[in-house]
Protein backbone atom coordinates (compact mmCIF):
# COMPACT_ATOMS: atom_id res chain seq x y z
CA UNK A 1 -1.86 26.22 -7.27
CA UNK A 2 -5.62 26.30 -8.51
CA UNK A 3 -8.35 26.55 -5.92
CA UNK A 4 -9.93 23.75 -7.33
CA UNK A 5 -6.99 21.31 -7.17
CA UNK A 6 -6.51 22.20 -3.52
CA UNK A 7 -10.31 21.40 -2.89
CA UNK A 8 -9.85 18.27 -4.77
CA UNK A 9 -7.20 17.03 -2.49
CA UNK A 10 -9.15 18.77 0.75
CA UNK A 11 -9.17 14.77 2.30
CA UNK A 12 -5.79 14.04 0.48
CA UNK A 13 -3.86 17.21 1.37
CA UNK A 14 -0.68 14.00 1.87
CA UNK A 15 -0.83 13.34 -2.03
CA UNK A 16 -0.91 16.78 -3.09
CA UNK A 17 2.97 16.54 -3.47
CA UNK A 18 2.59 13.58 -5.68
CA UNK A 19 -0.01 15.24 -8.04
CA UNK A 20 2.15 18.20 -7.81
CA UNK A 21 5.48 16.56 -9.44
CA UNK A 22 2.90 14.59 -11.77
CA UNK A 23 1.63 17.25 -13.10
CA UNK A 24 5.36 19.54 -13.50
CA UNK A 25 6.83 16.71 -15.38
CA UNK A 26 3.57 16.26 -17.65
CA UNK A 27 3.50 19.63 -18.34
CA UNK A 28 7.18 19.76 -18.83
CA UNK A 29 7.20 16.95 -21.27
CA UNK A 30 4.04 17.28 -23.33
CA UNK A 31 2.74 20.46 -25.24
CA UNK A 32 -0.85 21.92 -25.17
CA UNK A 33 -2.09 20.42 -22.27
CA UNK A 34 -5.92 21.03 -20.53
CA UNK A 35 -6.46 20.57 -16.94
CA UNK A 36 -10.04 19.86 -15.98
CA UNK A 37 -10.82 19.00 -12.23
CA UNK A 38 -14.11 17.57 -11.93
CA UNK A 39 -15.12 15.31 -8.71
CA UNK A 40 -13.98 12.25 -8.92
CA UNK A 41 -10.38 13.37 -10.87
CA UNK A 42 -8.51 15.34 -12.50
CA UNK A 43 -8.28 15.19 -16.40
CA UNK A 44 -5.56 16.24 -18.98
CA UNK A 45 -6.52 16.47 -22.34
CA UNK A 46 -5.01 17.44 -25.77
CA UNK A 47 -8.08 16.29 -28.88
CA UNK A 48 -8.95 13.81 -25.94
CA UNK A 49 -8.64 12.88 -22.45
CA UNK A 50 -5.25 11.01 -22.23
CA UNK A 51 -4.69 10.86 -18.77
CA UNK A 52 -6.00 11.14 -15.13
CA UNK A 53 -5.58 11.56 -11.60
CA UNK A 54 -7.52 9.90 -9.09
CA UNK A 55 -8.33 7.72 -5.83
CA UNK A 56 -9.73 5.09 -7.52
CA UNK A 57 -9.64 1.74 -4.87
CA UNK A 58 -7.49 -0.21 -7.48
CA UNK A 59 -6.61 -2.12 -4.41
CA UNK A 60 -7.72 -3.45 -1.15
CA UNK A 61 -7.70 -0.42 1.39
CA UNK A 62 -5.23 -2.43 3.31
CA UNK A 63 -2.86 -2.74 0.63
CA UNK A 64 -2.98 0.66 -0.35
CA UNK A 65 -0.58 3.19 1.41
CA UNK A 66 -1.59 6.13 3.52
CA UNK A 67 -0.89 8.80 0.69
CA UNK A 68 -1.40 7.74 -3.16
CA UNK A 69 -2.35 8.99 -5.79
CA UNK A 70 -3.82 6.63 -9.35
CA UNK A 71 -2.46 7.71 -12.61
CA UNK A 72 -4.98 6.25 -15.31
CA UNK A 73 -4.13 6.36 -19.10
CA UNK A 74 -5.31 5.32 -22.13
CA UNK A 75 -3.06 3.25 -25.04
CA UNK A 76 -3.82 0.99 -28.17
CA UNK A 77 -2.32 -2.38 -26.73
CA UNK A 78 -2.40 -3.69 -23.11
CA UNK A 79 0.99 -2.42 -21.70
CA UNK A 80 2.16 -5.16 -19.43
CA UNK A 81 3.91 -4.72 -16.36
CA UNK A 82 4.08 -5.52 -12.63
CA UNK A 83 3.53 -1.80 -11.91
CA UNK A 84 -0.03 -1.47 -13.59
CA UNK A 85 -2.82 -2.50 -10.98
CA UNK A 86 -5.37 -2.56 -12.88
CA UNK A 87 -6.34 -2.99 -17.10
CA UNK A 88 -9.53 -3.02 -19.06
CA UNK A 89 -10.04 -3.04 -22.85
CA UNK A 90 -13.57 -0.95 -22.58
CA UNK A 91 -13.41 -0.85 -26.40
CA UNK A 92 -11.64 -3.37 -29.00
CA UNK A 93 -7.82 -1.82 -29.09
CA UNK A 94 -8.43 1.14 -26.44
CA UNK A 95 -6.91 -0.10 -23.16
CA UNK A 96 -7.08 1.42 -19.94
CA UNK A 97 -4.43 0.65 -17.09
CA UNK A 98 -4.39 2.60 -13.83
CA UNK A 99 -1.27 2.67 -11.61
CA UNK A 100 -1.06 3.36 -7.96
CA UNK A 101 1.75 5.95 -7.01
CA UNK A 102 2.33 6.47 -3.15
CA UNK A 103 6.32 7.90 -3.42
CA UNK A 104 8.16 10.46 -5.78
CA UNK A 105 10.35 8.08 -7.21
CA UNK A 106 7.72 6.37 -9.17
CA UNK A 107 7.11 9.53 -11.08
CA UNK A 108 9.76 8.15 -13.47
CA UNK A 109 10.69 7.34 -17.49
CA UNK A 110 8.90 4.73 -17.45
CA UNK A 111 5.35 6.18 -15.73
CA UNK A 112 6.26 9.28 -17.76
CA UNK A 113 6.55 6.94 -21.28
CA UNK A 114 3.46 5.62 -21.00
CA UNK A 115 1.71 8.94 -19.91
CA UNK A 116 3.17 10.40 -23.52
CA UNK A 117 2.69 7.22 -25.74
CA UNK A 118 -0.88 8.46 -24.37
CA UNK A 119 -1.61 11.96 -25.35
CA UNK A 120 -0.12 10.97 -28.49
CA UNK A 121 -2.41 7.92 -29.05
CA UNK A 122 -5.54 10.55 -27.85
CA UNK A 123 -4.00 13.19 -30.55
CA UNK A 124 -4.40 10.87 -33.13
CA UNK A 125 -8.01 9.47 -32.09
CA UNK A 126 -10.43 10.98 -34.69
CA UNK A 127 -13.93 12.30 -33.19
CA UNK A 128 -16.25 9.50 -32.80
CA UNK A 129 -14.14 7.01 -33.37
């Protein structure tokens, strides 16, 4: 495990285990993939970011669960489901949607779709665009 991702979750060290099965199964299921921890998250990248892990407060802190992580990802259309706390169209057909995972089993097909309908929508952004 890289020293920085362990510093990252220093005052999460309970999500760890979720960012550590997000991160096997993304790098399991989609091919040259950068890891960039900065601050506030943790970025993975092909031509563009794609994806992200943070703590974002997509909900009231009484609604969210002692240990979470929030997957954020990027697609071309607002995906629509109960899951998805939060969307935001920041640019005309670029939607973001972050998701709030707080237990293993929501590290599944469906998280996992939308995390590689993603990269491949970032892979086929063109620069400045």
């Amino acid at each position: 495990m890289n020293q920085d991702i362990l510093y990252f979750f220093n005052t999460h060290p309970g999500a760890l285990p979720l960012y550590e099965l997000f991160e096997q199964r993304l790098l399991s299921e989609i091919e040259n993939v950068n890891i960039k921890v900065q601050k506030t998250q943790i970025s993975f990248s092909n031509k563009h970011n794609f994806a992200f892990v943070s703590f974002l407060p997509v909900r009231k802190a009484k609604e969210c669960p002692k240990d979470y992580i929030v997957i954020t990802f990027g697609l071309g259309y607002r995906a629509e489901s109960p899951r998805i706390d939060v969307a935001s169209e920041p640019y005309p057909n670029r939607w973001t949607h972050h998701v709030l995972i707080s237990d293993p089993e929501e590290i599944d097909e469906e998280l996992m779709g939308w995390v590689k309908e993603a990269a491949a929508f970032s892979a086929s952004k063109r620069r400045g665009k």
